[in-house]
N, C-alpha and C. Protein backbone atom coordinates (compact mmCIF):
# COMPACT_ATOMS: atom_id res chain seq x y z
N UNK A 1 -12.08 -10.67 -8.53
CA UNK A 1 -13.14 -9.74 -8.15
C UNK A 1 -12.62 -8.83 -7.04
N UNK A 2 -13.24 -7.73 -7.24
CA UNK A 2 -12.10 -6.64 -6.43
C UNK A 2 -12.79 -6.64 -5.06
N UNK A 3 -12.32 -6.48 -3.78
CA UNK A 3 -13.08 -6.13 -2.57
C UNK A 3 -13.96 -4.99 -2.54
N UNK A 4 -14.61 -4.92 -1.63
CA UNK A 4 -15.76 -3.84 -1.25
C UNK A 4 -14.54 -2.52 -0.47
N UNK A 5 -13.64 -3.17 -0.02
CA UNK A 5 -12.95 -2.32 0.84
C UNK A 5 -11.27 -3.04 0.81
N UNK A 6 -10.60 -1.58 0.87
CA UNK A 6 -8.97 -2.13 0.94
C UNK A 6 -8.29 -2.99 2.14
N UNK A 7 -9.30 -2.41 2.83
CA UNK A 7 -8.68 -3.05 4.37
C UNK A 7 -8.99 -4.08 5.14
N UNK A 8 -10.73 -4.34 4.66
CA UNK A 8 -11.61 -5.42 5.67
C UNK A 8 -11.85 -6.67 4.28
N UNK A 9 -12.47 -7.33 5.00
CA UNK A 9 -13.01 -8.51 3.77
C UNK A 9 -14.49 -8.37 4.34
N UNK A 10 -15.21 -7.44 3.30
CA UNK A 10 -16.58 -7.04 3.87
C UNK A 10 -17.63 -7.41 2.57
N UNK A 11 -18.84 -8.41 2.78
CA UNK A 11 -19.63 -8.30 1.46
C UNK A 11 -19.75 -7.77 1.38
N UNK A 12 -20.53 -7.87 -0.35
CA UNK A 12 -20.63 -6.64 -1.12
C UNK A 12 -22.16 -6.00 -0.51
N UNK A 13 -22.93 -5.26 -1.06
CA UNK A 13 -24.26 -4.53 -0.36
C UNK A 13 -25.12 -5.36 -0.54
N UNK A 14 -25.28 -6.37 -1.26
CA UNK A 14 -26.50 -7.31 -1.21
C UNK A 14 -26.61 -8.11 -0.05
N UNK A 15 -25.37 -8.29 0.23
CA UNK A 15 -25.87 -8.96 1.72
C UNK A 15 -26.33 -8.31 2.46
N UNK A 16 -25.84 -7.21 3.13
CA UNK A 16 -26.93 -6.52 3.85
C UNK A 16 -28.31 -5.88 3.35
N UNK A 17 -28.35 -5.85 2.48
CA UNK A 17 -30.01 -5.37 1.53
C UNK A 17 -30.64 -6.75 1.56
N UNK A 18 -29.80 -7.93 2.50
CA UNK A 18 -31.14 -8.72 2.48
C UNK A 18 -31.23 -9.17 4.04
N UNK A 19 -30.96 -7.85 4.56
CA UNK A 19 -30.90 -8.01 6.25
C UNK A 19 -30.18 -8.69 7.15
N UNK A 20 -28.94 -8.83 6.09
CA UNK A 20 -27.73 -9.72 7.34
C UNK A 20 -27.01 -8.61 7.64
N UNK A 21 -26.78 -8.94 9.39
CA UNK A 21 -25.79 -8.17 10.15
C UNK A 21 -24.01 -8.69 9.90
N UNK A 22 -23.27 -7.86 10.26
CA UNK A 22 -22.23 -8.69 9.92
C UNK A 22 -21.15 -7.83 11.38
N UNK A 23 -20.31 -8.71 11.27
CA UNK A 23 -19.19 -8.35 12.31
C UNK A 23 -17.40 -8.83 12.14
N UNK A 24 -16.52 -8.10 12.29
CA UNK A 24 -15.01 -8.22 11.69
C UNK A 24 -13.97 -8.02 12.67
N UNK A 25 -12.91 -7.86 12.43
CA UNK A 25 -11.82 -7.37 13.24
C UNK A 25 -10.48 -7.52 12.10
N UNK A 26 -9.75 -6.46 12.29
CA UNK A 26 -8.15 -6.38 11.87
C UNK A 26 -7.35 -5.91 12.94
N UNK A 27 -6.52 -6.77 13.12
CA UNK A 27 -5.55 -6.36 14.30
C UNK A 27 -6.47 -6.60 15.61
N UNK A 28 -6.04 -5.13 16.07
CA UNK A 28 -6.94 -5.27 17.51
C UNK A 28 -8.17 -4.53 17.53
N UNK A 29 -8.66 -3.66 15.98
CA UNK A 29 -9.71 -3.06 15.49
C UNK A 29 -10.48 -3.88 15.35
N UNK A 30 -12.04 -3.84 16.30
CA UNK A 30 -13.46 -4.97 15.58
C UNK A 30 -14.30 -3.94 15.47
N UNK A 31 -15.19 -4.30 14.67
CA UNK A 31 -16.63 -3.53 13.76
C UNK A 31 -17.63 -4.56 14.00
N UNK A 32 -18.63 -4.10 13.74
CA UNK A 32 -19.77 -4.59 13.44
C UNK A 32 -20.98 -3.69 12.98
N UNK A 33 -21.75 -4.52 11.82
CA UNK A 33 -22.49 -3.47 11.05
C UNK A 33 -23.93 -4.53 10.94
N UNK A 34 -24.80 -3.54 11.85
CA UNK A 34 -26.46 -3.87 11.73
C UNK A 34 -27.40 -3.53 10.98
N UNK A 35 -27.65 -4.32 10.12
CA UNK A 35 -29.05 -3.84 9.00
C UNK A 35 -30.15 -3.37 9.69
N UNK A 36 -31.28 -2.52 9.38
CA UNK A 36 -32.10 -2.18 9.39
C UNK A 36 -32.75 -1.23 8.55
N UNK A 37 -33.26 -0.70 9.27
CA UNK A 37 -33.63 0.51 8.24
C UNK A 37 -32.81 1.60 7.27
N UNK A 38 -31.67 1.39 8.47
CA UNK A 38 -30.63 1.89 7.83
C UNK A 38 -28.95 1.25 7.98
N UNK A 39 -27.84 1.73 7.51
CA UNK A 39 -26.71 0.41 8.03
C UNK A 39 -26.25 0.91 8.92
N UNK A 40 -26.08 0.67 10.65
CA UNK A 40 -25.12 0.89 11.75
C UNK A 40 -24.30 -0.05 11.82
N UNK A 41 -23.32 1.01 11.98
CA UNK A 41 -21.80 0.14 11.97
C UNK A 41 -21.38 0.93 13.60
N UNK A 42 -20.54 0.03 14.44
CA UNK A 42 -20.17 0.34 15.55
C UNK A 42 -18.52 0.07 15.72
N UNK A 43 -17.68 0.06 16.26
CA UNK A 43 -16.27 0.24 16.23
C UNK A 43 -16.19 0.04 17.78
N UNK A 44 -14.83 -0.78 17.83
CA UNK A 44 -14.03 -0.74 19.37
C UNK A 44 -12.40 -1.24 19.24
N UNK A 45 -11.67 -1.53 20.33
CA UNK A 45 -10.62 -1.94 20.30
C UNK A 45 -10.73 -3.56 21.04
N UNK A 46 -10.14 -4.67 20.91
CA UNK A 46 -10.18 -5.85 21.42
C UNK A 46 -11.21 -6.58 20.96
N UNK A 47 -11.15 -7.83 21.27
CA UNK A 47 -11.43 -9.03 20.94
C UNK A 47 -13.03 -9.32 21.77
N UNK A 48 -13.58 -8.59 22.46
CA UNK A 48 -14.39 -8.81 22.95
C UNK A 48 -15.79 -8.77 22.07
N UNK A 49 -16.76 -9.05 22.26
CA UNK A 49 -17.85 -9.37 21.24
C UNK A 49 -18.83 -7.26 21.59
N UNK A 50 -19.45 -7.49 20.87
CA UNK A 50 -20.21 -6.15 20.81
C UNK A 50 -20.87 -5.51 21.81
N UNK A 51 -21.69 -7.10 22.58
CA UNK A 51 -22.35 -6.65 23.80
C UNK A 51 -21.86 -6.49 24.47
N UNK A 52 -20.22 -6.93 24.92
CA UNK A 52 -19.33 -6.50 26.08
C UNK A 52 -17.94 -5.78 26.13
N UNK A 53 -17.91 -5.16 24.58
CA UNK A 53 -17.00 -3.63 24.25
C UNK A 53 -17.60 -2.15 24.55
N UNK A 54 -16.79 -1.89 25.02
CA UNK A 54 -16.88 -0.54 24.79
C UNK A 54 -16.72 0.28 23.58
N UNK A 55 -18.15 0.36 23.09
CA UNK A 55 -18.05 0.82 21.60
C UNK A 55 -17.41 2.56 21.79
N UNK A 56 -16.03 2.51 20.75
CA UNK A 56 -16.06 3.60 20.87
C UNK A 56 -16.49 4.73 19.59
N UNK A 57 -16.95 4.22 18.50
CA UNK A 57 -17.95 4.61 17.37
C UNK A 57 -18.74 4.21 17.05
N UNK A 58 -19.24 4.88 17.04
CA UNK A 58 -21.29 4.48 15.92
C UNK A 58 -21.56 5.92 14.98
N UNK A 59 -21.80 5.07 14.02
CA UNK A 59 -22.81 6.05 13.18
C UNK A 59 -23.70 5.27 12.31
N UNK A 60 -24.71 5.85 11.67
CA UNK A 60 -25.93 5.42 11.03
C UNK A 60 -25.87 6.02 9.43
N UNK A 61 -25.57 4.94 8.15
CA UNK A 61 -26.02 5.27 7.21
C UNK A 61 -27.48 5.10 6.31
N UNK A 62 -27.59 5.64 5.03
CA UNK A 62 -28.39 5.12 5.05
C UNK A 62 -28.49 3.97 3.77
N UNK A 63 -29.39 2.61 3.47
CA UNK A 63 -29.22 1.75 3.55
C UNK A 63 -29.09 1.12 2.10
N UNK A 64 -28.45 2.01 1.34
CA UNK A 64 -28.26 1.88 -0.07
C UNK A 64 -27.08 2.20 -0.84
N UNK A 65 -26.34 1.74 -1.94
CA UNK A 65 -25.73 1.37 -2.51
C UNK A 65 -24.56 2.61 -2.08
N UNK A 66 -24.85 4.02 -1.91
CA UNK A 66 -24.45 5.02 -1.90
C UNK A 66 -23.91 5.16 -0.41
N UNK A 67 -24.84 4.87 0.56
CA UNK A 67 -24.38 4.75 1.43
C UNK A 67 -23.92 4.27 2.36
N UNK A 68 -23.69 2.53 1.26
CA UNK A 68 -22.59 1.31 1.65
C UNK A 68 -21.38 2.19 1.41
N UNK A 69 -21.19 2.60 0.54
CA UNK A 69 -20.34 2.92 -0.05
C UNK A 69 -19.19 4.41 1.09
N UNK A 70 -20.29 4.66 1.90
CA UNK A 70 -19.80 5.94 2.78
C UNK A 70 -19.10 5.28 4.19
N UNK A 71 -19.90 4.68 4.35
CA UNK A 71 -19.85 3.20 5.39
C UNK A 71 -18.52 2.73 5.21
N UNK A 72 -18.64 2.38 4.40
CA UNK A 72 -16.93 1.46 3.97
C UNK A 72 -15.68 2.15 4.14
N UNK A 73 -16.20 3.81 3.24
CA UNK A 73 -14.93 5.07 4.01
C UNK A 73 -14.93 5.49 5.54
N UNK A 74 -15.96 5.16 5.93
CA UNK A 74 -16.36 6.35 7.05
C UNK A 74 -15.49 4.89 7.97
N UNK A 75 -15.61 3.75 7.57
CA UNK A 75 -15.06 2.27 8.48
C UNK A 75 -13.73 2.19 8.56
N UNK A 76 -12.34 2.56 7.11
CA UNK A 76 -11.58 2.34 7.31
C UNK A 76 -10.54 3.79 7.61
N UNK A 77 -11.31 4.82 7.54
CA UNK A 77 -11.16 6.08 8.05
C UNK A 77 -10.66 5.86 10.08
N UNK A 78 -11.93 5.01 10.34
CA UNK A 78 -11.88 4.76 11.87
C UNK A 78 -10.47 4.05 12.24
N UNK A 79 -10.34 3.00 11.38
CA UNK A 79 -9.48 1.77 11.32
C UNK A 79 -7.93 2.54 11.46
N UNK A 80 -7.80 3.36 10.44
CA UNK A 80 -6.66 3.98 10.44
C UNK A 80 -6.20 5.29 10.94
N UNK A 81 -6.93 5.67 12.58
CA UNK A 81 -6.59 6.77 13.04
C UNK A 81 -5.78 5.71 14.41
């Protein structure tokens, strides 16, 4: 079964369409992506947890199949600058 993404090991959109948050890291790159109304995903460098990074990206998609799917580019876009 193929990944959601080349770079992360990220479920597929049903998990978050049933309101789980989720959180990752590669290397010294960590993410984390909050369900709600819509999907926020946030970005930093180090090992530190969310509440005590300095996020240095956020953006807000919105919360469907289409725009998992932007999420996932718009994530490893970040990853690899």
């Amino acid at each position: 079964m193929p990944s959601v993404s080349s770079v992360f090991e990220i479920p597929k959109f049903y998990y978050f369409d049933c309101g789980n948050n989720y959180s990752g890291s590669k290397d010294d790159f960590s993410y984390k992506i909050v369900t709600g109304d819509n999907l926020k995903v946030m970005t930093w460098h180090g090992k530190s947890c969310s509440m005590k990074a300095k996020i240095e990206n956020e953006h807000e998609f919105e919360r469907s199949e289409e725009g998992f799917a932007e999420m996932i580019k718009w994530l490893e876009e970040r990853y690899s600058k």
